[in-house]
PDB file of N, CA and C in Angstrom:
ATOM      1  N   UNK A   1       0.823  -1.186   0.000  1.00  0.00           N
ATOM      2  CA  UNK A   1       0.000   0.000   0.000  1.00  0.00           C
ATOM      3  C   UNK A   1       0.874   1.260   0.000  1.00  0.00           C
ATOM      4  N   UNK A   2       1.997   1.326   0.509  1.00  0.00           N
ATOM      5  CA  UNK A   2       3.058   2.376   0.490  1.00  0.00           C
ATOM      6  C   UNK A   2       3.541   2.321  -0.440  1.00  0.00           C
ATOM      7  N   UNK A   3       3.827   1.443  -1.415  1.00  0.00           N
ATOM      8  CA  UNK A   3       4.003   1.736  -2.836  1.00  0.00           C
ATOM      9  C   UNK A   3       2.855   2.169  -4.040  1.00  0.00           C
ATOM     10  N   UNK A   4       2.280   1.858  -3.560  1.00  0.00           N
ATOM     11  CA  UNK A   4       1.095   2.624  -3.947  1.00  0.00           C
ATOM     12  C   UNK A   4       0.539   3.687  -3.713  1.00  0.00           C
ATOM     13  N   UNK A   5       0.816   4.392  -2.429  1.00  0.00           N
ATOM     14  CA  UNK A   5       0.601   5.444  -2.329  1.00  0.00           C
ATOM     15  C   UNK A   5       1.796   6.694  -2.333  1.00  0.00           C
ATOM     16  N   UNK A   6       2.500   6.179  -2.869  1.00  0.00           N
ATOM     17  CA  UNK A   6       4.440   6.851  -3.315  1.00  0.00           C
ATOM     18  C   UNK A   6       3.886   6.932  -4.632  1.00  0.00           C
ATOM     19  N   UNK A   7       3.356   6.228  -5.608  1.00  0.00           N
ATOM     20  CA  UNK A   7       2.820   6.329  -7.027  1.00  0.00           C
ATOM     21  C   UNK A   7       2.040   7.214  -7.202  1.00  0.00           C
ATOM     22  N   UNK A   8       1.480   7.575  -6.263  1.00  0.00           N
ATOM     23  CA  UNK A   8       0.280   8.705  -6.844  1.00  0.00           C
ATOM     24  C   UNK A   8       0.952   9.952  -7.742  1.00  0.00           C
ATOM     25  N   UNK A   9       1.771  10.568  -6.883  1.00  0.00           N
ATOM     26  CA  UNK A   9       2.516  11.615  -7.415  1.00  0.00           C
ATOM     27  C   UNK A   9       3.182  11.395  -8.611  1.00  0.00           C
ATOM     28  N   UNK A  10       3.818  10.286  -9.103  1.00  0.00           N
ATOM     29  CA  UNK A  10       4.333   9.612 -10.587  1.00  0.00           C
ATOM     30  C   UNK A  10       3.315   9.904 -11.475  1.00  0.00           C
ATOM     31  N   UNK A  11       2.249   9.729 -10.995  1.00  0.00           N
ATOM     32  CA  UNK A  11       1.293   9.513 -11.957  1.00  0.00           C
ATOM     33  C   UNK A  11       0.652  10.642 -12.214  1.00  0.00           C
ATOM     34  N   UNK A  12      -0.228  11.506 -11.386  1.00  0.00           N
ATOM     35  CA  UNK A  12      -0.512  12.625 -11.616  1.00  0.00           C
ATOM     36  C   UNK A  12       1.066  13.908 -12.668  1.00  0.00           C
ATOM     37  N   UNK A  13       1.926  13.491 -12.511  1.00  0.00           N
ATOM     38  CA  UNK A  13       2.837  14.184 -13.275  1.00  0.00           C
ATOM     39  C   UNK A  13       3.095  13.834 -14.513  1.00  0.00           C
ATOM     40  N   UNK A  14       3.143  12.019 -14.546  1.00  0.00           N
ATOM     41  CA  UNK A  14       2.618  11.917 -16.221  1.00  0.00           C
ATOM     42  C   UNK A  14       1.662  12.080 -16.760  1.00  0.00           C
ATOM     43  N   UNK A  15       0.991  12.529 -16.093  1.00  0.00           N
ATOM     44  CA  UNK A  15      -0.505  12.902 -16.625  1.00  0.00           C
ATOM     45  C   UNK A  15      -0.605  14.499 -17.362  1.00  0.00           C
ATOM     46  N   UNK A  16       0.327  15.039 -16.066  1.00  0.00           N
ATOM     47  CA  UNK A  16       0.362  16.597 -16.315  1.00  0.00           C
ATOM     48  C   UNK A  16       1.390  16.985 -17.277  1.00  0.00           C
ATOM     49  N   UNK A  17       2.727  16.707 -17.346  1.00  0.00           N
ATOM     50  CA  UNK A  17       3.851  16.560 -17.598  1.00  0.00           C
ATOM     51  C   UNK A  17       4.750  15.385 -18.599  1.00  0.00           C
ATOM     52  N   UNK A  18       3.968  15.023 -19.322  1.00  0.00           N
ATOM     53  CA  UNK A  18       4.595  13.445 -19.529  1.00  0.00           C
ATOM     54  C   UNK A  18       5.832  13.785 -20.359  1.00  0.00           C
ATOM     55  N   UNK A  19       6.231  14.453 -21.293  1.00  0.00           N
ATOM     56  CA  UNK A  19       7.449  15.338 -21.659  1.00  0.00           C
ATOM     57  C   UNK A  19       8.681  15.270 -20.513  1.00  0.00           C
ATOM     58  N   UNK A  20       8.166  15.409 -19.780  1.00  0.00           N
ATOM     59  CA  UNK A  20       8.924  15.175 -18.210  1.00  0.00           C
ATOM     60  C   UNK A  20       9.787  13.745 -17.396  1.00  0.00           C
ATOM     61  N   UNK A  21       9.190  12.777 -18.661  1.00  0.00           N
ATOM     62  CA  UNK A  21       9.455  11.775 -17.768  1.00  0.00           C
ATOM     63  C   UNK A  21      10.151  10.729 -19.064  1.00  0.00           C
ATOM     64  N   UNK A  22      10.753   9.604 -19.130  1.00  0.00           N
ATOM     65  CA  UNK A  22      10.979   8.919 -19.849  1.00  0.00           C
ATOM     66  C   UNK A  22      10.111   7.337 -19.817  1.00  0.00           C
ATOM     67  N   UNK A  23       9.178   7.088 -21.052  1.00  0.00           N
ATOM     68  CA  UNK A  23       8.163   6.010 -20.645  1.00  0.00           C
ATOM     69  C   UNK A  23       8.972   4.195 -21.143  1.00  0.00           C
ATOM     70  N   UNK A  24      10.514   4.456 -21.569  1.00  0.00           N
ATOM     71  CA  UNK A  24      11.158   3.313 -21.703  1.00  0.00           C
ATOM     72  C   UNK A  24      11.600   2.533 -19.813  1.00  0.00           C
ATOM     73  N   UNK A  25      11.600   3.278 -19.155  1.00  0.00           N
ATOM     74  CA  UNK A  25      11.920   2.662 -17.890  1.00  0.00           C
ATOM     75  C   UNK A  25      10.400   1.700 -17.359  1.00  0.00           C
ATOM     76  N   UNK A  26       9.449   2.556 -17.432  1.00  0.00           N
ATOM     77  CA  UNK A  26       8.190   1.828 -17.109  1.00  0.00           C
ATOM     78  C   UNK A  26       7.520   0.970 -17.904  1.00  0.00           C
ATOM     79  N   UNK A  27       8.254   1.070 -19.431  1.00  0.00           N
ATOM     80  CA  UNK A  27       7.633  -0.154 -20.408  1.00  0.00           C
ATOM     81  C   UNK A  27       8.901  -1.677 -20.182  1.00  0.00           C
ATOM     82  N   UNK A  28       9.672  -1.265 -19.950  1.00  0.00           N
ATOM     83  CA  UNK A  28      10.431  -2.214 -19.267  1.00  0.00           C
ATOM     84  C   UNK A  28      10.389  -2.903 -17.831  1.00  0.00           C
ATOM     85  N   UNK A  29       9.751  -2.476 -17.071  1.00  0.00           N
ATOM     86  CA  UNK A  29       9.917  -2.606 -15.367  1.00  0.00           C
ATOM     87  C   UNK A  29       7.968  -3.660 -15.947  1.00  0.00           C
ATOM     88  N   UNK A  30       7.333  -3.444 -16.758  1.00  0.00           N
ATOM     89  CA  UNK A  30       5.837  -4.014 -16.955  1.00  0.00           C
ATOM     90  C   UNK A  30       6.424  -5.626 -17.769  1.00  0.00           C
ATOM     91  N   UNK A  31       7.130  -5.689 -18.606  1.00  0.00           N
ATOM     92  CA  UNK A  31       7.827  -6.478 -19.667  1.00  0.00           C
ATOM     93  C   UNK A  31       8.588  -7.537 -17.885  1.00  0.00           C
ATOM     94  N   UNK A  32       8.744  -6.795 -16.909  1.00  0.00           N
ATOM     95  CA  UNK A  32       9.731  -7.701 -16.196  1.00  0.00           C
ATOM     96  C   UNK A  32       8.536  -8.000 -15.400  1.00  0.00           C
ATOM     97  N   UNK A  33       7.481  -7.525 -14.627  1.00  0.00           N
ATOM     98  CA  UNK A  33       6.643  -8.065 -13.658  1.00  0.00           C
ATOM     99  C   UNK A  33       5.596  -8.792 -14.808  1.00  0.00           C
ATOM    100  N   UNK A  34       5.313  -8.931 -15.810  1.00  0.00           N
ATOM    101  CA  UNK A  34       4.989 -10.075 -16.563  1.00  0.00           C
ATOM    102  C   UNK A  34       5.553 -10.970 -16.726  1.00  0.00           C
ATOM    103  N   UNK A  35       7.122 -11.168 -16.916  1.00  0.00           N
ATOM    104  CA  UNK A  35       8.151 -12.117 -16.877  1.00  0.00           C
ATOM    105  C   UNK A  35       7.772 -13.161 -15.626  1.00  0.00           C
ATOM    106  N   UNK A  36       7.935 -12.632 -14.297  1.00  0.00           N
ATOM    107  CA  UNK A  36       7.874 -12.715 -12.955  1.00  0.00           C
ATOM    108  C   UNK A  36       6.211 -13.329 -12.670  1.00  0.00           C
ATOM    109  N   UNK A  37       5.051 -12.611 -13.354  1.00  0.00           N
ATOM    110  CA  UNK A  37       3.952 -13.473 -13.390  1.00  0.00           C
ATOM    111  C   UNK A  37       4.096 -15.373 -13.816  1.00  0.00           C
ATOM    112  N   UNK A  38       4.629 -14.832 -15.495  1.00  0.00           N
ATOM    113  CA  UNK A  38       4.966 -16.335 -16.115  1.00  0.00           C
ATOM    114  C   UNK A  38       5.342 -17.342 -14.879  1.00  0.00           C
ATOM    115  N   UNK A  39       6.246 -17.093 -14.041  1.00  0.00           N
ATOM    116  CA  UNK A  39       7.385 -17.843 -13.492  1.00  0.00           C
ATOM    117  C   UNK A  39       6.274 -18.455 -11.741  1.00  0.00           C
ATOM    118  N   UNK A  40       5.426 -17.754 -12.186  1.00  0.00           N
ATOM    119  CA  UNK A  40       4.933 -18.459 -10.553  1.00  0.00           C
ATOM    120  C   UNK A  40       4.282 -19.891 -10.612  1.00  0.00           C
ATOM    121  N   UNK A  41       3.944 -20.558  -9.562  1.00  0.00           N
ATOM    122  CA  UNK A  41       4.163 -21.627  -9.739  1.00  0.00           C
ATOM    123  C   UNK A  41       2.744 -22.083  -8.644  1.00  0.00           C
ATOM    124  N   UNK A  42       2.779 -21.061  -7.548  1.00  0.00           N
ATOM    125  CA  UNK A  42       2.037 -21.057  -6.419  1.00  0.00           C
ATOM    126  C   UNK A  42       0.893 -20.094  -6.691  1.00  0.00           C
ATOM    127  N   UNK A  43      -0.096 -19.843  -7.220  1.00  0.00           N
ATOM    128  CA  UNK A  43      -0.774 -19.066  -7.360  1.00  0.00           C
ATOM    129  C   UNK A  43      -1.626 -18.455  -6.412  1.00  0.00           C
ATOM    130  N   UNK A  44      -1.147 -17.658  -5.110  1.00  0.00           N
ATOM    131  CA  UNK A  44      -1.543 -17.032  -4.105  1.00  0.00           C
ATOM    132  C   UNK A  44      -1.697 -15.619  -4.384  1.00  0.00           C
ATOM    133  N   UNK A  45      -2.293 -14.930  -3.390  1.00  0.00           N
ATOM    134  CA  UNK A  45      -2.536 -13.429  -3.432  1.00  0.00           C
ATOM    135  C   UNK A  45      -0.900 -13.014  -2.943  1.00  0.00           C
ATOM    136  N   UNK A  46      -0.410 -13.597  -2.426  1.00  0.00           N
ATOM    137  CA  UNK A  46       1.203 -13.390  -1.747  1.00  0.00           C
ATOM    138  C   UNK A  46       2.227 -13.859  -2.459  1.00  0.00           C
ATOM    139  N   UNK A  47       1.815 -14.456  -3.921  1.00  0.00           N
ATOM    140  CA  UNK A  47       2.786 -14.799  -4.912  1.00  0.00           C
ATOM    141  C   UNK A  47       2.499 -13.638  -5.963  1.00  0.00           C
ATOM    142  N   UNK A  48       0.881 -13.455  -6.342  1.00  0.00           N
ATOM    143  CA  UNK A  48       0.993 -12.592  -7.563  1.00  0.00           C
ATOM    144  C   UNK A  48       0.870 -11.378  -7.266  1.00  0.00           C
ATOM    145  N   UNK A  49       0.403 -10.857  -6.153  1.00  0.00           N
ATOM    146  CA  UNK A  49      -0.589  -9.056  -5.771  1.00  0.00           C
ATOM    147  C   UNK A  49       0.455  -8.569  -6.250  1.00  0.00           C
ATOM    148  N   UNK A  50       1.374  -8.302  -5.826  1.00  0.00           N
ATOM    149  CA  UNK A  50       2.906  -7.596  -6.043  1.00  0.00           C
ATOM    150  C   UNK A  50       2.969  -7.435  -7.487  1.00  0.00           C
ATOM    151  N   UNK A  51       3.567  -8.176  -8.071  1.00  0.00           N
ATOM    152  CA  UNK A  51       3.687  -8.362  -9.575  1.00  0.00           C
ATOM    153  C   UNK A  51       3.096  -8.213 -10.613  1.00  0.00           C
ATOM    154  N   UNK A  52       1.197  -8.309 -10.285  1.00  0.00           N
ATOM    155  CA  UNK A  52       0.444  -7.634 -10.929  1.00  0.00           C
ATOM    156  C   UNK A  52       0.150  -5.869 -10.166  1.00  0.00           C
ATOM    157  N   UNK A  53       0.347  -5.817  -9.448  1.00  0.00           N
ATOM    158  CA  UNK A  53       0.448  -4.253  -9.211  1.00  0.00           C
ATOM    159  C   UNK A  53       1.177  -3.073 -10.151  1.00  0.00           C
ATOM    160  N   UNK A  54       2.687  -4.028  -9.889  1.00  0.00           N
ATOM    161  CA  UNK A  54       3.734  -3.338 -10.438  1.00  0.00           C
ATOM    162  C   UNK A  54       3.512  -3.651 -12.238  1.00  0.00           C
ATOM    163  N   UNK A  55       3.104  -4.674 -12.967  1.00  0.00           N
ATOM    164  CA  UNK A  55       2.555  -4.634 -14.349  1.00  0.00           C
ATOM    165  C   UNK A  55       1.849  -3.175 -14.719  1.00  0.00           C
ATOM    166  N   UNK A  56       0.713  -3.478 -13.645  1.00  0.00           N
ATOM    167  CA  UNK A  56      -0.421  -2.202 -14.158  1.00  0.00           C
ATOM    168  C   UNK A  56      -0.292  -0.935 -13.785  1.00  0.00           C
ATOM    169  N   UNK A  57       0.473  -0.666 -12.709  1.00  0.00           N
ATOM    170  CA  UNK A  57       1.561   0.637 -12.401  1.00  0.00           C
ATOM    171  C   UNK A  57       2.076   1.150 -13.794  1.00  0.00           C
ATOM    172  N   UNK A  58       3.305   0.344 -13.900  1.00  0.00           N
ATOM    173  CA  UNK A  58       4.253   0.472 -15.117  1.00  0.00           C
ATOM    174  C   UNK A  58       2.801   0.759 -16.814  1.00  0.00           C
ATOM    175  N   UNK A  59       1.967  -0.209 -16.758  1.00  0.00           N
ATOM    176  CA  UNK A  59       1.106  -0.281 -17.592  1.00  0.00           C
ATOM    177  C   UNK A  59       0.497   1.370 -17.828  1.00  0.00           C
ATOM    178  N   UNK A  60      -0.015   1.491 -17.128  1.00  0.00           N
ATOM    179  CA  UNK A  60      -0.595   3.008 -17.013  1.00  0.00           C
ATOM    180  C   UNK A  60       0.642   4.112 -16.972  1.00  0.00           C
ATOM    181  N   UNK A  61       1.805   4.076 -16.486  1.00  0.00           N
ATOM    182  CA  UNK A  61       2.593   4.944 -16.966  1.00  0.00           C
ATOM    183  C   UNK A  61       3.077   5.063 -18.058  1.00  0.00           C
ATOM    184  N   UNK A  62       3.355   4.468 -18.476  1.00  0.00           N
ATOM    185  CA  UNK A  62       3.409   4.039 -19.782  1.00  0.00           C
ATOM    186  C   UNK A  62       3.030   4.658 -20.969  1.00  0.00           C
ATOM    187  N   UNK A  63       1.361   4.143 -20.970  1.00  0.00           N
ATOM    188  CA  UNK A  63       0.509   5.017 -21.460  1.00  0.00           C
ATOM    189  C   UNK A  63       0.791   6.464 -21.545  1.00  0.00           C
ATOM    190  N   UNK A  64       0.309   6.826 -20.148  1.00  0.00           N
ATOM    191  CA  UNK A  64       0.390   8.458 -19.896  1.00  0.00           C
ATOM    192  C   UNK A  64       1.206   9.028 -20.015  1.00  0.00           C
ATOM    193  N   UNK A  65       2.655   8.951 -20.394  1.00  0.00           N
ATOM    194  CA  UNK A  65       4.058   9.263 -20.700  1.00  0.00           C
ATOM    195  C   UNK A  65       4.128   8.959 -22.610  1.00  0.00           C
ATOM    196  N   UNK A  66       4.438   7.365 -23.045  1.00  0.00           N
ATOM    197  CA  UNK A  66       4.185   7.110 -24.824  1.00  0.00           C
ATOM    198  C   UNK A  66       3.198   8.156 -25.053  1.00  0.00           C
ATOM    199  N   UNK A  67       2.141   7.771 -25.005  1.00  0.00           N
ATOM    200  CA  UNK A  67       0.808   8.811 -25.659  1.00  0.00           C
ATOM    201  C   UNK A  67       0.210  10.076 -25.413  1.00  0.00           C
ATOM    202  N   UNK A  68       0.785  10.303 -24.354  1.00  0.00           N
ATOM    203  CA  UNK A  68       0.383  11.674 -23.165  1.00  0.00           C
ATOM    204  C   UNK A  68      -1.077  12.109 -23.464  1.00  0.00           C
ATOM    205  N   UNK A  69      -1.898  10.890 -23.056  1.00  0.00           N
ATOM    206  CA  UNK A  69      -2.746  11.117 -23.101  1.00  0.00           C
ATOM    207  C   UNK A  69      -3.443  12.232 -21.965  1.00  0.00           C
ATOM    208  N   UNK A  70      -2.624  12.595 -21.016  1.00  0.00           N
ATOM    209  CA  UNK A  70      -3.360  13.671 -20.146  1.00  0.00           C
ATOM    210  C   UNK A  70      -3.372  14.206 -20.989  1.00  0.00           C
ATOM    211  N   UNK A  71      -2.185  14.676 -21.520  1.00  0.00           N
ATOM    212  CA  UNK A  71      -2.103  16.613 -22.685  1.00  0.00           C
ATOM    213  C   UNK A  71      -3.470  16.518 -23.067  1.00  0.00           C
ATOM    214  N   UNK A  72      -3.248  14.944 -24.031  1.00  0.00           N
ATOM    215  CA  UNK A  72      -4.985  15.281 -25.045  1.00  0.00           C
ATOM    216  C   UNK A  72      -6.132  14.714 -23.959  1.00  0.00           C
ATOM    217  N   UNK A  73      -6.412  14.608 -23.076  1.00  0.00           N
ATOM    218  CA  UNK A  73      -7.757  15.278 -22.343  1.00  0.00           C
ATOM    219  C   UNK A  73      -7.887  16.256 -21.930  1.00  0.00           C
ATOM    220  N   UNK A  74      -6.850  16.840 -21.566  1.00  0.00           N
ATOM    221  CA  UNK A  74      -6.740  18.088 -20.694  1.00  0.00           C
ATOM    222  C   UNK A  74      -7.110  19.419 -22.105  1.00  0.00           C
ATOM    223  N   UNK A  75      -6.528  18.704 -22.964  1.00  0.00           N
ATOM    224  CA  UNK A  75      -6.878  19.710 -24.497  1.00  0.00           C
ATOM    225  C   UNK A  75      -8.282  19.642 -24.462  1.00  0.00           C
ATOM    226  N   UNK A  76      -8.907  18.475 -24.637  1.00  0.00           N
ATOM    227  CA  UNK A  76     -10.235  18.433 -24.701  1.00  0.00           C
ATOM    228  C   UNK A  76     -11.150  19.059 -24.157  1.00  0.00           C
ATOM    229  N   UNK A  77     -10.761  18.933 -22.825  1.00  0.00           N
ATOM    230  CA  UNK A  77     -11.527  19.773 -22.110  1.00  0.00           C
ATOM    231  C   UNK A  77     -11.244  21.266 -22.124  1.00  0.00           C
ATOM    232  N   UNK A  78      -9.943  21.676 -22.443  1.00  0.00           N
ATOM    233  CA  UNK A  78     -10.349  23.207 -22.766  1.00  0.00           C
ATOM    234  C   UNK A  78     -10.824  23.516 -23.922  1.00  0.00           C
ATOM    235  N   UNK A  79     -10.911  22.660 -24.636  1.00  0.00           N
ATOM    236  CA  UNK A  79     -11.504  22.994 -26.242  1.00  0.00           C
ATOM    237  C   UNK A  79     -13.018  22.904 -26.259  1.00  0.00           C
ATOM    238  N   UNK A  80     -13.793  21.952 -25.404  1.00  0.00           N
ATOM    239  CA  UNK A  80     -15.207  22.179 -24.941  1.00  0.00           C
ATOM    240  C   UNK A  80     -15.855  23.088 -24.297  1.00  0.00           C
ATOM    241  N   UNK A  81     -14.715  23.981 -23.355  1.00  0.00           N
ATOM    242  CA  UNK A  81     -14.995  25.179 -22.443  1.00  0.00           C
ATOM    243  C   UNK A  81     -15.127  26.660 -23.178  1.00  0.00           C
ATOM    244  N   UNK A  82     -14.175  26.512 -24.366  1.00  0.00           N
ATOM    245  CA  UNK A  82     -13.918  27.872 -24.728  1.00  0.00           C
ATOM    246  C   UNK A  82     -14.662  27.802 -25.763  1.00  0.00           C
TER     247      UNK A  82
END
């Protein structure tokens, strides 16, 4: 949960900022906690929670950094206002 709540701020900045950030570290760190899924063996909440966290972490940064998709909502919405 403390890594999760240390992420918030990552994220709200690729959202705001994604120019700001480089999205090859987090498309790589998703490529490795999928690796790390493959490899389990024990299928518990205490084998996978972790590993799928950190997938869909990395997953969504990703996104919001490659595509910056904040910019283009945040466009959107001022383009509906004005």
């Amino acid at each position: 949960m403390a890594d999760g709540m240390a992420g918030i701020p990552t994220i709200i900045k690729s959202f705001k900022e994604p120019e700001s950030e480089n999205y090859k570290a987090y498309f790589y760190s998703m490529i490795n906690a999928g690796i790390t899924l493959l490899t389990i063996k024990t299928w518990s909440f205490a084998h996978w929670g972790f590993p799928i966290y950190i997938f869909l972490i990395c997953a969504l940064l990703t996104l919001l950094i490659k595509f910056k998709l904040g910019k283009r909502y945040l466009s959107k919405i001022i383009t509906n206002e004005v």
